[in-house]
Structure formats: structure tokens, C-alpha cells
PDB file of N, CA and C in Angstrom:
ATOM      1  N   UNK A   1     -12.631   0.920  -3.237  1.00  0.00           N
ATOM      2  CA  UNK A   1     -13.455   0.527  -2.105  1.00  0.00           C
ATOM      3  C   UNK A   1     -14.081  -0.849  -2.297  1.00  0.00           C
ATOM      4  N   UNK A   2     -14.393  -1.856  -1.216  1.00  0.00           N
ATOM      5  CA  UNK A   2     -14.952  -2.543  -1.087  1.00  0.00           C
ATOM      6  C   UNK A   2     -14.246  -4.003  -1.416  1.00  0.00           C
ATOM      7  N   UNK A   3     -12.846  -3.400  -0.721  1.00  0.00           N
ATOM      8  CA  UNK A   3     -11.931  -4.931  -0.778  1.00  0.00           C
ATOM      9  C   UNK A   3     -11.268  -5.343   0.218  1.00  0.00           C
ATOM     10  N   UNK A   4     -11.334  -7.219   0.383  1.00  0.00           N
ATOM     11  CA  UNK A   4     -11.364  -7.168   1.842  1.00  0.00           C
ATOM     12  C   UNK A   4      -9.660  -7.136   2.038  1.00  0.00           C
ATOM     13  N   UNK A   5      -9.329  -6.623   3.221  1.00  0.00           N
ATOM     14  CA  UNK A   5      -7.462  -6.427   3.065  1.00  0.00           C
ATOM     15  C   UNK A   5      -7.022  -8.116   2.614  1.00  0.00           C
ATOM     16  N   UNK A   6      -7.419  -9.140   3.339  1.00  0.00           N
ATOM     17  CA  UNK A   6      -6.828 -10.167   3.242  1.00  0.00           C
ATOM     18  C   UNK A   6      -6.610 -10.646   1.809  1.00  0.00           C
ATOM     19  N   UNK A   7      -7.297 -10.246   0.299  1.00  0.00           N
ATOM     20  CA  UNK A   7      -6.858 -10.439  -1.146  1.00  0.00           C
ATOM     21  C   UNK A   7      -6.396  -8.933  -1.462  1.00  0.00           C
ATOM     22  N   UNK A   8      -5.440  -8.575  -0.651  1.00  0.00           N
ATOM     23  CA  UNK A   8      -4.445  -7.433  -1.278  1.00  0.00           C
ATOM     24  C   UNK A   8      -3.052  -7.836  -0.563  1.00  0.00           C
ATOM     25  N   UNK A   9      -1.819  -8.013  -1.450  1.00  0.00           N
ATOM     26  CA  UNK A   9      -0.754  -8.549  -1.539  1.00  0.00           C
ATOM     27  C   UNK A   9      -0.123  -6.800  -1.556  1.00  0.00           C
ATOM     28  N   UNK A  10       0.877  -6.580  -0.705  1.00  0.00           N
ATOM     29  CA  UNK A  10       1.874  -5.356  -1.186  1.00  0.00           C
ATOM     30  C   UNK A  10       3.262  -5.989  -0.905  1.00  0.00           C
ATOM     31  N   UNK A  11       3.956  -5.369  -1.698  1.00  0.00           N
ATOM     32  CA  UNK A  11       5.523  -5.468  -1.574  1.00  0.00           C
ATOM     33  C   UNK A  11       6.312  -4.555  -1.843  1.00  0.00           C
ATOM     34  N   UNK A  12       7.764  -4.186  -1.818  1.00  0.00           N
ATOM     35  CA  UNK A  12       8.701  -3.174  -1.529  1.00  0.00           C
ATOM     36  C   UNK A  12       9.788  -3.839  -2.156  1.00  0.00           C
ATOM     37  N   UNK A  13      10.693  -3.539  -3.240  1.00  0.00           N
ATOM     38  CA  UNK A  13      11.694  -4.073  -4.113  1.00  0.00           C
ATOM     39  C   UNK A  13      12.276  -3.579  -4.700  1.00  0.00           C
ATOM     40  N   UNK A  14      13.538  -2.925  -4.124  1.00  0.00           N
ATOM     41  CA  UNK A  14      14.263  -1.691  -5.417  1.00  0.00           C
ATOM     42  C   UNK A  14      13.393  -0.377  -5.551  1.00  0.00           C
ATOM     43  N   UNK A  15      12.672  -0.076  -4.067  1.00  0.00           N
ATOM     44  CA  UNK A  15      12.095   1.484  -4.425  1.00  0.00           C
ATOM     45  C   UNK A  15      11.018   1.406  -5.356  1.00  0.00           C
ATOM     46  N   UNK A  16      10.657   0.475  -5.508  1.00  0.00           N
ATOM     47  CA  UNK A  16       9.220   0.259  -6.315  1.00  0.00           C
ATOM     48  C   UNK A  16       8.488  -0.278  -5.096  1.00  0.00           C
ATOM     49  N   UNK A  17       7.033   0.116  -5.047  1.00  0.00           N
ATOM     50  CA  UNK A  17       6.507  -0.046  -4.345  1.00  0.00           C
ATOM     51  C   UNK A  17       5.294  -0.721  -5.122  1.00  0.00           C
ATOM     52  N   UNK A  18       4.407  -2.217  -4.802  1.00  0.00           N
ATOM     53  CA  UNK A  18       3.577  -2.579  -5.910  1.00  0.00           C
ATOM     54  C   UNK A  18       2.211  -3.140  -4.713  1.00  0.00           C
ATOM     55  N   UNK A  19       1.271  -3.082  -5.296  1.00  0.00           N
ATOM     56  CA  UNK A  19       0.440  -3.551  -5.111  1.00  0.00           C
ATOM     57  C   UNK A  19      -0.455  -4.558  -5.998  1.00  0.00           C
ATOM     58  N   UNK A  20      -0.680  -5.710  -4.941  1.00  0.00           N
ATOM     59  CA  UNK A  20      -1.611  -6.588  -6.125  1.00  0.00           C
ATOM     60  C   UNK A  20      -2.811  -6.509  -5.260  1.00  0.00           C
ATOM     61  N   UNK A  21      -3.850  -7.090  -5.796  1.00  0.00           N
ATOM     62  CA  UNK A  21      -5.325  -7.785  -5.099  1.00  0.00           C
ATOM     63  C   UNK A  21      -6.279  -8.590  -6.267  1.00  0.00           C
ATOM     64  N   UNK A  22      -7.180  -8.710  -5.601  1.00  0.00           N
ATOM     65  CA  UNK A  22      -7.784  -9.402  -6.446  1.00  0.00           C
ATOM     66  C   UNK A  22      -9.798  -8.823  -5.571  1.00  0.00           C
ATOM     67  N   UNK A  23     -10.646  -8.358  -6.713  1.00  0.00           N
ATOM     68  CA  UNK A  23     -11.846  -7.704  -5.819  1.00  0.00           C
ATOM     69  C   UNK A  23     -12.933  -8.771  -6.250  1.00  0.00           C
ATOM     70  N   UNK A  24     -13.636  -8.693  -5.305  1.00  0.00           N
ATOM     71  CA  UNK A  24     -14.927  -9.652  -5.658  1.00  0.00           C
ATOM     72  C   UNK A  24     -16.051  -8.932  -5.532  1.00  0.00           C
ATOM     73  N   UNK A  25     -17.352  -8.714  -6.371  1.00  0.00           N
ATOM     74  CA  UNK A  25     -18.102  -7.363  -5.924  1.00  0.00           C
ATOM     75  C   UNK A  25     -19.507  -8.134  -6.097  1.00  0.00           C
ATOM     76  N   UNK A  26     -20.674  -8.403  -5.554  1.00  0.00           N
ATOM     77  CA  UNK A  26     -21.633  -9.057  -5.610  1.00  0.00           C
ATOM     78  C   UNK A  26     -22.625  -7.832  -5.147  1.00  0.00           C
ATOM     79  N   UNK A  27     -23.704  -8.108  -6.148  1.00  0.00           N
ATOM     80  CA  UNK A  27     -24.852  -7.165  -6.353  1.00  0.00           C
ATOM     81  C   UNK A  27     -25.986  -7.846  -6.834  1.00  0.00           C
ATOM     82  N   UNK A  28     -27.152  -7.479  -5.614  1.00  0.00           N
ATOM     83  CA  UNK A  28     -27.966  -8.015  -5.523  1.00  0.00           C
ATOM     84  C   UNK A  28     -29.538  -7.292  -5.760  1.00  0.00           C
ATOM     85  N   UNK A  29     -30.305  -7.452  -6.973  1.00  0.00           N
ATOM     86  CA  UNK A  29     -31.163  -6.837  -7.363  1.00  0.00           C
ATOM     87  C   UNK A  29     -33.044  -6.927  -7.033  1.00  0.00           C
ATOM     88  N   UNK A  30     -34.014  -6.231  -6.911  1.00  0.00           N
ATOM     89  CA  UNK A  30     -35.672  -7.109  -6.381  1.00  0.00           C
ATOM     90  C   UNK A  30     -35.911  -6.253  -6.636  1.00  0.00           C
ATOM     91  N   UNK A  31     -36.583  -5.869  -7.831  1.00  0.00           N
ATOM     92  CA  UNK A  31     -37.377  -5.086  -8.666  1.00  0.00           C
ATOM     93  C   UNK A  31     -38.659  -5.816  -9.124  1.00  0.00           C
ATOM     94  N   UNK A  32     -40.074  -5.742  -8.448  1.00  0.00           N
ATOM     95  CA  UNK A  32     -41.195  -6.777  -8.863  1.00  0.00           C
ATOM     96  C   UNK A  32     -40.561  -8.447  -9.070  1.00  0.00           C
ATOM     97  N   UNK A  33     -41.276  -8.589 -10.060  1.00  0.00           N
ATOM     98  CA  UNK A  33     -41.083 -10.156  -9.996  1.00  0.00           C
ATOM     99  C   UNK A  33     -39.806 -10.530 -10.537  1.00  0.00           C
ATOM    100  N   UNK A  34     -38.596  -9.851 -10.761  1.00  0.00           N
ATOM    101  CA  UNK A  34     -37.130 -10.193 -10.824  1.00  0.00           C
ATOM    102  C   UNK A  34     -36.438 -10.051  -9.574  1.00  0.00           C
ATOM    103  N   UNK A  35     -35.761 -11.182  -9.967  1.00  0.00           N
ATOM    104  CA  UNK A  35     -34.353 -11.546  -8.491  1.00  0.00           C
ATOM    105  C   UNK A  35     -33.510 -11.355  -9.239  1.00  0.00           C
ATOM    106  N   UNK A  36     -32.293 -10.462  -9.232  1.00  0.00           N
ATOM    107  CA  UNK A  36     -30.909 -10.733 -10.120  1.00  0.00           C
ATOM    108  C   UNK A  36     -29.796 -10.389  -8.860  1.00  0.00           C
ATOM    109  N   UNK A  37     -28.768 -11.222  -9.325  1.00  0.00           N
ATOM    110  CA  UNK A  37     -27.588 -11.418  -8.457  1.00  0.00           C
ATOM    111  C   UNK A  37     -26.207 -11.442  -9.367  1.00  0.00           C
ATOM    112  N   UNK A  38     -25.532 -10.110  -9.062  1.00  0.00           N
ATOM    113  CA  UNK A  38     -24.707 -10.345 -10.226  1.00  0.00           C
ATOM    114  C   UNK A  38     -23.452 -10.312  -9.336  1.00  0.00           C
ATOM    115  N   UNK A  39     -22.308 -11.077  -9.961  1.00  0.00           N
ATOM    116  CA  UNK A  39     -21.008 -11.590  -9.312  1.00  0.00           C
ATOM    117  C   UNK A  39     -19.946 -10.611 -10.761  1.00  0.00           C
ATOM    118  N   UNK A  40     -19.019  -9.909  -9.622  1.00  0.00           N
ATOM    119  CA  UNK A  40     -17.737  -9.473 -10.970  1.00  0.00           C
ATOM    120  C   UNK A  40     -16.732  -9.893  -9.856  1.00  0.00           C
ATOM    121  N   UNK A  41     -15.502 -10.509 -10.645  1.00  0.00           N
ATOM    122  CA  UNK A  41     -14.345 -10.499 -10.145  1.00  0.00           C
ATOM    123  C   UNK A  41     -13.499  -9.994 -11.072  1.00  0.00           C
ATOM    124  N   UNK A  42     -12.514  -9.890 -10.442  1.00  0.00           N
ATOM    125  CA  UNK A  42     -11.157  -8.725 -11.486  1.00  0.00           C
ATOM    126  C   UNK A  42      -9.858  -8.574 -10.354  1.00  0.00           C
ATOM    127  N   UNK A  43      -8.941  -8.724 -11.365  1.00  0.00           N
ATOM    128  CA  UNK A  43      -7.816  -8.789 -10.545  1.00  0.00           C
ATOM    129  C   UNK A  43      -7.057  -6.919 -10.358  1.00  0.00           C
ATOM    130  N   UNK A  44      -6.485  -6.463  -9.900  1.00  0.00           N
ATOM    131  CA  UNK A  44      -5.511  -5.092 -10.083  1.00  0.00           C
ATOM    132  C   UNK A  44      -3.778  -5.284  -9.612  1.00  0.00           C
ATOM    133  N   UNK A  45      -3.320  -4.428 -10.266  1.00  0.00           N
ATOM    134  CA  UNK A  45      -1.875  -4.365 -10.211  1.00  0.00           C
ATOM    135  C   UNK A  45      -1.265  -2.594 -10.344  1.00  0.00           C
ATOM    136  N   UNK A  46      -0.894  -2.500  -9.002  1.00  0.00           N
ATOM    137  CA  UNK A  46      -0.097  -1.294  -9.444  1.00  0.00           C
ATOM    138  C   UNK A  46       1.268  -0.958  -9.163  1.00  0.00           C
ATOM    139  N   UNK A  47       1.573   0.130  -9.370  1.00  0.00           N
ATOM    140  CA  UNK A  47       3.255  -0.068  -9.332  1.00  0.00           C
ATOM    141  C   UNK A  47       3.634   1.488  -9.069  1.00  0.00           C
ATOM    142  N   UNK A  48       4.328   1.657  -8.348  1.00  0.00           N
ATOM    143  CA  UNK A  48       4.620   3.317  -7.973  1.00  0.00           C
ATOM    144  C   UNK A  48       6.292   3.255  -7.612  1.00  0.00           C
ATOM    145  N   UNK A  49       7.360   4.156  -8.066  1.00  0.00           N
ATOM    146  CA  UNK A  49       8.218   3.997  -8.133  1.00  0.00           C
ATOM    147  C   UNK A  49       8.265   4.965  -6.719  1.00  0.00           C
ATOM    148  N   UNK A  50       8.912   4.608  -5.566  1.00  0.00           N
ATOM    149  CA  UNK A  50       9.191   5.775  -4.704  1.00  0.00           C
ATOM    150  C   UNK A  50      10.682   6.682  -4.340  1.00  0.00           C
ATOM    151  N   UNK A  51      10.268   8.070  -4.212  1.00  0.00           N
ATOM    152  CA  UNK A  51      11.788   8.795  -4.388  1.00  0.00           C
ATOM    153  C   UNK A  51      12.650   8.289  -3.105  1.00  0.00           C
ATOM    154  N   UNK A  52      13.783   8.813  -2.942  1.00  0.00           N
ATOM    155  CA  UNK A  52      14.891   8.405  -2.172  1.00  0.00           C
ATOM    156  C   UNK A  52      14.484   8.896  -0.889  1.00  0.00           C
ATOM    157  N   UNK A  53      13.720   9.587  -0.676  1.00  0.00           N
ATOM    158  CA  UNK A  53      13.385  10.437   0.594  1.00  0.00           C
ATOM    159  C   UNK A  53      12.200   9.309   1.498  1.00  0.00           C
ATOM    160  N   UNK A  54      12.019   8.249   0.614  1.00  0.00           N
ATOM    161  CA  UNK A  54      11.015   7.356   1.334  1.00  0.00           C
ATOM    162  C   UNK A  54      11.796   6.422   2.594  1.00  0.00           C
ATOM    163  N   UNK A  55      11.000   6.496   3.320  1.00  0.00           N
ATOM    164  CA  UNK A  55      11.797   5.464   4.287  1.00  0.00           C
ATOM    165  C   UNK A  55      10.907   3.621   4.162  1.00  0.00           C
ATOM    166  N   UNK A  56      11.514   2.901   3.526  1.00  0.00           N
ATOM    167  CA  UNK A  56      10.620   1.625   3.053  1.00  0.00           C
ATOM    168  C   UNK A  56      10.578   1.153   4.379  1.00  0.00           C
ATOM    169  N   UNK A  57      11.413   0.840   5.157  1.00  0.00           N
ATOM    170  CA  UNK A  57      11.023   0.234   6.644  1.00  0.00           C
ATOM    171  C   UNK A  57      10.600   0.251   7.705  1.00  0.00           C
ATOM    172  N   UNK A  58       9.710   1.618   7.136  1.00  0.00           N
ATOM    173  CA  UNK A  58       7.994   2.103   8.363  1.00  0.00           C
ATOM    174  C   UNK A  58       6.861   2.240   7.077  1.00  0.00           C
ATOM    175  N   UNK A  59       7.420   1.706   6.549  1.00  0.00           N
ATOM    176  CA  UNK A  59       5.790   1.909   5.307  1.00  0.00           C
ATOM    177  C   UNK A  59       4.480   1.069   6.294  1.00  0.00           C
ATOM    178  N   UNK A  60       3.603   1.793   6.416  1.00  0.00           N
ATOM    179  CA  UNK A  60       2.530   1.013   6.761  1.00  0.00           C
ATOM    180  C   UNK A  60       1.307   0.574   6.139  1.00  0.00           C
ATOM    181  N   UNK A  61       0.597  -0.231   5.910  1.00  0.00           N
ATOM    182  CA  UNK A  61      -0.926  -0.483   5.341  1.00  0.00           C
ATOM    183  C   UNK A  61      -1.895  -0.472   6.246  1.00  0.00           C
ATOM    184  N   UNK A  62      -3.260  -0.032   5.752  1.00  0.00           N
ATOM    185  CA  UNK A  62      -4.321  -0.192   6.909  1.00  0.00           C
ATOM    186  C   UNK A  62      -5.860  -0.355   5.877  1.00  0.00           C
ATOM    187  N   UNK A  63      -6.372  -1.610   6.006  1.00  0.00           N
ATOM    188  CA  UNK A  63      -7.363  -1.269   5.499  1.00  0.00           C
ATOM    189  C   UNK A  63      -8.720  -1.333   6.138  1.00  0.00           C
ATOM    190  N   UNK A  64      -9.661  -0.170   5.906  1.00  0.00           N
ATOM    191  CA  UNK A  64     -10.799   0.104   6.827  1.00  0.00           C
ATOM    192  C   UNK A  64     -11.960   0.517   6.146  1.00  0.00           C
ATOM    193  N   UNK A  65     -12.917  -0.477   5.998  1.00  0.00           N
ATOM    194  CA  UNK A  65     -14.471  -0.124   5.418  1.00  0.00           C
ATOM    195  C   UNK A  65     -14.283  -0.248   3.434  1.00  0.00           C
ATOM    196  N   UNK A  66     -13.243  -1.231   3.324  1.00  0.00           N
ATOM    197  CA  UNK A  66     -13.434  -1.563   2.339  1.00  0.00           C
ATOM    198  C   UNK A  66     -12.103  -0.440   1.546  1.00  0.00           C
ATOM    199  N   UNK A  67     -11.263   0.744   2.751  1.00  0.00           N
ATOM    200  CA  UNK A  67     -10.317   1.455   1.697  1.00  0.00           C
ATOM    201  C   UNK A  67      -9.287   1.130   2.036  1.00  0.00           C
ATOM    202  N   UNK A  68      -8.080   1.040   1.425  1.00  0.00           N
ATOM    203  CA  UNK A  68      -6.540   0.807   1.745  1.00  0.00           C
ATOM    204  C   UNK A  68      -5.926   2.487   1.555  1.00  0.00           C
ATOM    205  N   UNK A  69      -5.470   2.574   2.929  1.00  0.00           N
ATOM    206  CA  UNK A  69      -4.318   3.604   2.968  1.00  0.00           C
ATOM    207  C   UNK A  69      -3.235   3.038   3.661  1.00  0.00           C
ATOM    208  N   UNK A  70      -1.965   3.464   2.449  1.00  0.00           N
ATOM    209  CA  UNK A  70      -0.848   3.505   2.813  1.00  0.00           C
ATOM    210  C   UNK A  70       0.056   4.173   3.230  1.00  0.00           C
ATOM    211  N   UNK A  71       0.704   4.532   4.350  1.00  0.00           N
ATOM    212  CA  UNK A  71       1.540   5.260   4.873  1.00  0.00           C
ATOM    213  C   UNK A  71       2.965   5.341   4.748  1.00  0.00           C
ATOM    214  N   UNK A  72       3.652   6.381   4.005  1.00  0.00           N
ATOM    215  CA  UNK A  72       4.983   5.983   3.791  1.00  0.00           C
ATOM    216  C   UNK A  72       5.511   7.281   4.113  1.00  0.00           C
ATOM    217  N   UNK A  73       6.612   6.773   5.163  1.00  0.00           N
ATOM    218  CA  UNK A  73       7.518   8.124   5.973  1.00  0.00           C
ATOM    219  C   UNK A  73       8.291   8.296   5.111  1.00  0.00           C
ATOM    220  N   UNK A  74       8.901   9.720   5.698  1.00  0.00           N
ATOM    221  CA  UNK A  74      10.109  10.041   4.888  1.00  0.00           C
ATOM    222  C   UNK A  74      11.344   9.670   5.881  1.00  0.00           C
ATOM    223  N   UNK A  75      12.214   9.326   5.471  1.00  0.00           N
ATOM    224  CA  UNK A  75      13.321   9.029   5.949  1.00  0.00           C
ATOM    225  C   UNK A  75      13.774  10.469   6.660  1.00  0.00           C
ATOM    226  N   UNK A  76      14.235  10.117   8.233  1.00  0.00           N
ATOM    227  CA  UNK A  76      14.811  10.898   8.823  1.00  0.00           C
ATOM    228  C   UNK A  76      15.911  11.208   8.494  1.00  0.00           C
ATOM    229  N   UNK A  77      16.087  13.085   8.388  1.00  0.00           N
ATOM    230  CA  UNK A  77      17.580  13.642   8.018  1.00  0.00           C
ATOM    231  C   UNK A  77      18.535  13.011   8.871  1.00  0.00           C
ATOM    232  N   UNK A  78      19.612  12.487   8.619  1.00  0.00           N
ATOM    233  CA  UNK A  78      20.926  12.354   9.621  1.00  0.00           C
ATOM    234  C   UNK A  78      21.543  13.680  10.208  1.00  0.00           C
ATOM    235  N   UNK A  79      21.943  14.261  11.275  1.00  0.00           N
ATOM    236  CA  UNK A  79      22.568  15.237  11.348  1.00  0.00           C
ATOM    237  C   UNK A  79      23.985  14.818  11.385  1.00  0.00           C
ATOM    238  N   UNK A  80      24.942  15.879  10.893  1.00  0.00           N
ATOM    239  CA  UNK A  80      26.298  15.227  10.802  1.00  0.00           C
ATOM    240  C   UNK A  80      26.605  15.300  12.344  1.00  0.00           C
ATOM    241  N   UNK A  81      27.764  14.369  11.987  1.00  0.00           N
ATOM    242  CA  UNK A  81      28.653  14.127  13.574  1.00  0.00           C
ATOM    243  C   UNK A  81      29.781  14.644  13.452  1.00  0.00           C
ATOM    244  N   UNK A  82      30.326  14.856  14.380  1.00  0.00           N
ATOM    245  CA  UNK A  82      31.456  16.059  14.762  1.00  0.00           C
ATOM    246  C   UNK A  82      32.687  15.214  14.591  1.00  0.00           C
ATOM    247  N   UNK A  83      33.798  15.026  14.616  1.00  0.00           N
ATOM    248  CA  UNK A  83      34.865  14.066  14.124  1.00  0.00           C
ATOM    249  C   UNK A  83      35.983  14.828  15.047  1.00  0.00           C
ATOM    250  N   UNK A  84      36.344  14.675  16.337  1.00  0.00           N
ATOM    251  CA  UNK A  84      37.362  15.047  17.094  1.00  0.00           C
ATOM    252  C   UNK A  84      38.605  14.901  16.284  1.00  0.00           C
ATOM    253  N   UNK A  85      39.299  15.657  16.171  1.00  0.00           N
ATOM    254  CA  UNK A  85      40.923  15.270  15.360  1.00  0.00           C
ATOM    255  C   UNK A  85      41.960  15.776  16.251  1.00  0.00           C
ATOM    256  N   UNK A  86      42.499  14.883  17.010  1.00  0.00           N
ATOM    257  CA  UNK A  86      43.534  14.609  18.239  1.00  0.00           C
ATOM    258  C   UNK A  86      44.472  14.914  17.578  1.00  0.00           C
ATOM    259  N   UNK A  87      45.805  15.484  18.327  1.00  0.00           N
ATOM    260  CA  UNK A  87      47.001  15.808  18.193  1.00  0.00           C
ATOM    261  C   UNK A  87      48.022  14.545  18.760  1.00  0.00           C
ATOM    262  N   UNK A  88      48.485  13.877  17.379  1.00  0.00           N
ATOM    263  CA  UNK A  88      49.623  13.099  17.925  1.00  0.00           C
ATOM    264  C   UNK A  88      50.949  13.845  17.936  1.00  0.00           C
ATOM    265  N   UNK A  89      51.983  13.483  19.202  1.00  0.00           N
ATOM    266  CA  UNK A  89      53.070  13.998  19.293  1.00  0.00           C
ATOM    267  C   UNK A  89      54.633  13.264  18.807  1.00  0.00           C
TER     268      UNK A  89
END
């Protein structure tokens, strides 16, 4: 939580599915006569291998209130097709 979508990078490559970003988190303290303001940055990397049943070309991202969910369909079954076999004479 608390990352803005625009420093999160995703990509799709050989059924690996990866995510990068980069978070910036600022915290701001007023306890009596102290002011403290503390800054963390940190980068992340992840990597998820996805099974064959994924369909990569409706994967979706959405990020809202600081969370990223990703949506990944499963690939629609094909039903077989029927194969007419004509009589040559």
C-alpha cells in the first residue's frame, strides 16, 4: 500500500509475469517541541511464473488508494470443430 501506480512498471515475457516499482513513504511527526519528517525510499521486484491456463492478453492492472490488483484470466477452452470428410468419386 501506498504506491502511486505511475512508479510501478509490469511486464509479461515467456509466462513470467514481473513487477517492478519503486515506493516513496514520507512520515511526518509533532510530539511537543519536536518536528520530525522522515523520508524512506526502496525499490521492489517481483517475479511470478504463470501456468499455461493464463491468458497474458487480458491481464489487467488497477491501482486504487495506494493497492495494485492484478487481474489475470484464464484462457478460454477452445471447443473442437467438427471436420466434414466428403466423399470423392
Amino acid at each position: 500500500p501506498g504506491i502511486d501506480p505511475k512508479d510501478i512498471e509490469i511486464t509479461m515475457e515467456e509466462g513470467v509475469l514481473t513487477i517492478r516499482g519503486e515506493r516513496s513513504i514520507e512520515e511526518e511527526t509533532q510530539e511537543g517541541q519536536y518536528h520530525r519528517i522522515e523520508r524512506a525510499r526502496g525499490t521492489f521486484y517481483r517475479r511470478f511464473s504463470l501456468p499455461d491456463t493464463a491468458d497474458p492478453e487480458r491481464i489487467e492492472a488497477h491501482g486504487k488508494n495506494g493497492v495494485l490488483e492484478i487481474v489475470i484470466p484464464k484462457l478460454e477452452k477452445v471447443q473442437p470443430r467438427k471436420i466434414e470428410v466428403r466423399a470423392e468419386e
